[in-house]
C-alpha atoms as a PDB file:
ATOM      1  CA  UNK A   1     108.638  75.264  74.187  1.00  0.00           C
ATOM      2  CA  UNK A   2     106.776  72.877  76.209  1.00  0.00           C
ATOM      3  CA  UNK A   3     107.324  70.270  73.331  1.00  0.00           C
ATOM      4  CA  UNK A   4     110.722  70.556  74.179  1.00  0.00           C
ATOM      5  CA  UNK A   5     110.309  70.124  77.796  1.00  0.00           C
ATOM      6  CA  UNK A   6     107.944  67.363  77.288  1.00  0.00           C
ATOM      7  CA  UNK A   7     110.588  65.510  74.774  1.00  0.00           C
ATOM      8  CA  UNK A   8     113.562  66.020  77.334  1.00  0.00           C
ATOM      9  CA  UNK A   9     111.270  64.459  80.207  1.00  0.00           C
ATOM     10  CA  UNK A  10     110.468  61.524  77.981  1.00  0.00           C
ATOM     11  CA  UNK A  11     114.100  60.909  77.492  1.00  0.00           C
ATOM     12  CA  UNK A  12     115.053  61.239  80.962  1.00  0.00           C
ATOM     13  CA  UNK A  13     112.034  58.441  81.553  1.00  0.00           C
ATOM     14  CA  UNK A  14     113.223  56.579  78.923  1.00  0.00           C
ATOM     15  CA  UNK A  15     117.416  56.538  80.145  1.00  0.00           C
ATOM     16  CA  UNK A  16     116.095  56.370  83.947  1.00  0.00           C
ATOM     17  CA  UNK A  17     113.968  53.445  82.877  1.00  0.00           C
ATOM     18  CA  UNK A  18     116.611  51.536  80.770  1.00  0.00           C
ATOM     19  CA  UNK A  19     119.491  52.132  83.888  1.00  0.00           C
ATOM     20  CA  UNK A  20     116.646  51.091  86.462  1.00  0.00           C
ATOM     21  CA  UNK A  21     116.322  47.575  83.832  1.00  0.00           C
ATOM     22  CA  UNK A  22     120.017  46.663  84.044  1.00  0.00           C
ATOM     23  CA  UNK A  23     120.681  46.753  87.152  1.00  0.00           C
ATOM     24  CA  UNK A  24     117.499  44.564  87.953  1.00  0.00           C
ATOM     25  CA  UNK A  25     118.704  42.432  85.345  1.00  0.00           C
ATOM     26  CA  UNK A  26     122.090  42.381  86.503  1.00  0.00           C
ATOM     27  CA  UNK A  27     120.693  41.825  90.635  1.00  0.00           C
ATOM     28  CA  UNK A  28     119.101  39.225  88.952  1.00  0.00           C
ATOM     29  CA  UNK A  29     121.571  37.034  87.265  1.00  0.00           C
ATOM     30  CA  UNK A  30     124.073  37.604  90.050  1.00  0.00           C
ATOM     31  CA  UNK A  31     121.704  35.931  92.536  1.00  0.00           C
ATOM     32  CA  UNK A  32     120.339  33.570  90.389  1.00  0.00           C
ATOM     33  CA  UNK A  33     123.965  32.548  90.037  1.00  0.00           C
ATOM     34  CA  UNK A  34     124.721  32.586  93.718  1.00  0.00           C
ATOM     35  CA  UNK A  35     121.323  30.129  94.149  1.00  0.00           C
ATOM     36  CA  UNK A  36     122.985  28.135  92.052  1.00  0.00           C
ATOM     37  CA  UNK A  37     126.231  28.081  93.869  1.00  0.00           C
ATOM     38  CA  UNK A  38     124.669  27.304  97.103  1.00  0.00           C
ATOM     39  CA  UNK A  39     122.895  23.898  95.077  1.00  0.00           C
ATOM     40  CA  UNK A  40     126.113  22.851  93.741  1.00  0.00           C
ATOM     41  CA  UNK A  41     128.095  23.316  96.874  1.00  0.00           C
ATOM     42  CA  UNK A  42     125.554  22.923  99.969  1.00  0.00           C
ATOM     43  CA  UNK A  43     126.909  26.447 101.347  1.00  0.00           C
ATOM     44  CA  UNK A  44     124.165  28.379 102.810  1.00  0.00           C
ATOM     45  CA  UNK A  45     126.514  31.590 102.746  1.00  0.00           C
ATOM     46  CA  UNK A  46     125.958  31.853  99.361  1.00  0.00           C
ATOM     47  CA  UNK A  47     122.118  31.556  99.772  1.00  0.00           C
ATOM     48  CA  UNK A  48     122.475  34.165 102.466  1.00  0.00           C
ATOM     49  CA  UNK A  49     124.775  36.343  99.345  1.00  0.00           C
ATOM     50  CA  UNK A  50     122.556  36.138  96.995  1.00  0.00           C
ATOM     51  CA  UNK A  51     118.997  36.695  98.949  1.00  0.00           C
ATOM     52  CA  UNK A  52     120.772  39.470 100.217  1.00  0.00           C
ATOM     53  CA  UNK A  53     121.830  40.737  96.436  1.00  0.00           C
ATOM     54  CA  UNK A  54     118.015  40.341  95.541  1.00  0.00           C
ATOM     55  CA  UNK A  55     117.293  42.573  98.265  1.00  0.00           C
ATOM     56  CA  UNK A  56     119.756  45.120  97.387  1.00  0.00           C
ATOM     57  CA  UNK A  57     118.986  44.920  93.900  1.00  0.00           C
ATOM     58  CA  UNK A  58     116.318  43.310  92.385  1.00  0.00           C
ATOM     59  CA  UNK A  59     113.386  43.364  95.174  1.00  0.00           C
ATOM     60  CA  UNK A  60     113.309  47.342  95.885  1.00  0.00           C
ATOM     61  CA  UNK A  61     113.198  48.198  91.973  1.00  0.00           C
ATOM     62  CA  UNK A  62     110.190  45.864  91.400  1.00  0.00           C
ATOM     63  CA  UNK A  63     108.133  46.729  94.344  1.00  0.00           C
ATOM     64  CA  UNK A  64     108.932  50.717  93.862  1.00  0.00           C
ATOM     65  CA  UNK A  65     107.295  50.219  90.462  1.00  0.00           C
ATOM     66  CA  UNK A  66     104.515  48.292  91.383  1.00  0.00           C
ATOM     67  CA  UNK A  67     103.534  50.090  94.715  1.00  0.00           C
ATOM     68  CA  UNK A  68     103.590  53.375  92.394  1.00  0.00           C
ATOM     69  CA  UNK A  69     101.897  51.788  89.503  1.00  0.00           C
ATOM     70  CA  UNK A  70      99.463  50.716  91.791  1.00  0.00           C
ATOM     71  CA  UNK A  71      99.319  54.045  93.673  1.00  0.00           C
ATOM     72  CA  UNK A  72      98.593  52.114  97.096  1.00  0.00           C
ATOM     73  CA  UNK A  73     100.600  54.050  99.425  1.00  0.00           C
ATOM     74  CA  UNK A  74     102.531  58.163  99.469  1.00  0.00           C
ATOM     75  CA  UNK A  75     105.935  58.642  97.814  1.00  0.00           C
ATOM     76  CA  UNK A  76     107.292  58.842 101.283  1.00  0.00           C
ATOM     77  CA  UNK A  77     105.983  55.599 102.125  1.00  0.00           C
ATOM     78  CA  UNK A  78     107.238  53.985  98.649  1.00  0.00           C
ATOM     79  CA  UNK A  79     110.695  55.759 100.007  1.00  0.00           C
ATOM     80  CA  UNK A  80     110.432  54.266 103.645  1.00  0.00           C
ATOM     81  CA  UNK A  81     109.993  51.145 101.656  1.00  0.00           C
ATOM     82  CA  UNK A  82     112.724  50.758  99.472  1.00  0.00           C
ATOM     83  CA  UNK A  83     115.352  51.758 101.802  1.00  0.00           C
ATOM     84  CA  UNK A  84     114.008  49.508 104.532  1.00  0.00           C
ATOM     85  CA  UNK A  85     114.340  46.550 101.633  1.00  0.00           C
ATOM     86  CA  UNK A  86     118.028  47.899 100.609  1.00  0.00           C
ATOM     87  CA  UNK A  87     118.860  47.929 104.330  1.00  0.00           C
ATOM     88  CA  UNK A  88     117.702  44.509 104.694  1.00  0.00           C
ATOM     89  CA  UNK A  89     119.716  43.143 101.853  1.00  0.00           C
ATOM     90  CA  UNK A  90     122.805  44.926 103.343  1.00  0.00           C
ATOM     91  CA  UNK A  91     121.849  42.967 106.316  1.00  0.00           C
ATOM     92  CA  UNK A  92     121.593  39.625 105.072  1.00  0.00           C
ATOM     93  CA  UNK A  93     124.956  40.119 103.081  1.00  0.00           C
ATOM     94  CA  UNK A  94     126.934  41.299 106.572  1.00  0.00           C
ATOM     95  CA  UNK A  95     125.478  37.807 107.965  1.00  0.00           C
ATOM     96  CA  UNK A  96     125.850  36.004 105.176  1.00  0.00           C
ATOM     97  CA  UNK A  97     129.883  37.697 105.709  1.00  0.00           C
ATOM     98  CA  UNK A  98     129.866  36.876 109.164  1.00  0.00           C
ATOM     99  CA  UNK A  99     128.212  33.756 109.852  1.00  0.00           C
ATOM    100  CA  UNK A 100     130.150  30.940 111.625  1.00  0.00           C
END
């Protein structure tokens, strides 16, 4: 029985961890593609677009798993953390939206 339970939370892990990948990966390429935007055109709203992306993406997956890797800080604070960094890349996109 517990074999069972141990097997489903490994593949849980494992789906949670593969989802968690692509959309890093994906937060990734979009703002890498957005950097390069803003060197090909000189517009700093699309620097603002893809920091902000980063942010909303790529930053609060990374840091999650290395502040609980690291076991530096409570869950709680880990949450305080990643929704202060997805708050700050919804942020940055609204200026980058809104900017003169």
């Amino acid at each position: 029985m517990t074999e069972t339970i141990l097997l489903v939370m490994t593949e849980t892990l494992l789906v949670r961890l593969v989802v968690l990948g692509l959309i890093s990966a994906g937060g990734l390429v979009i703002g890498w593609q957005g950097y390069r935007g803003f060197r090909r055109n000189d517009n700093q709203t699309l620097l603002w677009l893809s920091i902000g992306i980063l942010l909303l993406t790529t930053v609060p997956i990374g840091g999650a798993g290395l502040l609980r890797i690291t076991d530096v800080v409570t869950q709680q604070s880990v949450n305080l953390i990643v929704l202060m960094l997805i708050n700050s890349g919804l942020i940055v996109i609204l200026y980058a939206f809104t900017r003169g």
